[in-house]
Protein backbone atom coordinates (compact mmCIF):
# COMPACT_ATOMS: atom_id res chain seq x y z
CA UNK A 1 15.69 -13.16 6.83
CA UNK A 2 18.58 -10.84 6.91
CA UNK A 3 18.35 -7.21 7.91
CA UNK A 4 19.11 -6.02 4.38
CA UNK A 5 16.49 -8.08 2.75
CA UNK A 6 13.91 -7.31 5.23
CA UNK A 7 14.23 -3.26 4.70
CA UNK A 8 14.10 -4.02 1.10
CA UNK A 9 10.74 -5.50 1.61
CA UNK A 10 9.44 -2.60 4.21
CA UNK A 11 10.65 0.01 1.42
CA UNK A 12 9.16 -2.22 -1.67
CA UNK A 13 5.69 -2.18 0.62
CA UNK A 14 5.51 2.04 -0.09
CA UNK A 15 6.79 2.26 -3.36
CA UNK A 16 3.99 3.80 -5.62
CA UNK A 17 3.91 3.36 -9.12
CA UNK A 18 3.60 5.21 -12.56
CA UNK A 19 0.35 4.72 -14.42
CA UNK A 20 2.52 3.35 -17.38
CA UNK A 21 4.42 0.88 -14.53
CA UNK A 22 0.65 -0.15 -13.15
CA UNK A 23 -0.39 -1.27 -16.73
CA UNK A 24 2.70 -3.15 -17.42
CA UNK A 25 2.20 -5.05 -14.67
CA UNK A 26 -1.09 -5.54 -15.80
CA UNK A 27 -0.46 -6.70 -18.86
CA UNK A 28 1.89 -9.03 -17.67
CA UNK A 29 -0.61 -10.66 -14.63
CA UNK A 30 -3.38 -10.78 -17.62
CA UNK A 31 -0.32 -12.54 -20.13
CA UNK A 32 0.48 -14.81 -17.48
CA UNK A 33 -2.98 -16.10 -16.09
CA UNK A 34 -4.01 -16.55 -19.80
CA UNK A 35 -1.17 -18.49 -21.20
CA UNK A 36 -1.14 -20.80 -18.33
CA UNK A 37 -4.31 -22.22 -19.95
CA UNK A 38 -4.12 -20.90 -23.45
CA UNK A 39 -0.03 -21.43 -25.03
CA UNK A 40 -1.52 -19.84 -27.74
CA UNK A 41 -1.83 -16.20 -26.46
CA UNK A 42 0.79 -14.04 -26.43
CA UNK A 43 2.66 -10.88 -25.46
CA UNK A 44 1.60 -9.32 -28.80
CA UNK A 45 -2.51 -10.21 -28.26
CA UNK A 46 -2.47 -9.33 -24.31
CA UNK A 47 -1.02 -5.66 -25.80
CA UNK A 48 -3.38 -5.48 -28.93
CA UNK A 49 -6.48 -6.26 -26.76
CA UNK A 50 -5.24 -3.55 -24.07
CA UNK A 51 -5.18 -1.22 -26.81
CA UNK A 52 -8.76 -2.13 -27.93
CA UNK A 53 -10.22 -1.51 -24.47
CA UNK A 54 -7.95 1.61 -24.07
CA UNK A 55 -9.26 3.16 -27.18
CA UNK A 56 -13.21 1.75 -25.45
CA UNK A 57 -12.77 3.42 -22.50
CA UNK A 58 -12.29 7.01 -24.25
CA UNK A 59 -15.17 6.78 -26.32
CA UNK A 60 -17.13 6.55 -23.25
């Protein structure tokens, strides 16, 4: 591994992210674990259904 990549890795391993990055990448782990068995879901439904539990969780 060269020096370059490897303090691109050791500076990746601190970076924090924005609540709006965190859910993106959430959205895109749940898209991707779900249309590996399921071609049928998409972007769109993975979105809509965050939505949906968004709009849940502040009624609580």
């Amino acid at each position: 591994m060269t020096t370059d990549l490897e303090s691109l890795i050791a500076a990746a391993r601190f970076q924090e992210f924005s609540a709006s990055e965190r859910e993106a990448q959430r959205r895109s782990f749940a898209y991707g674990n779900t249309h590996i068995e399921n071609s049928r879901i998409t972007r769109e439904l993975i979105d809509h259904q965050a939505e949906l539990l968004r709009l849940e969780a502040r009624e609580d």
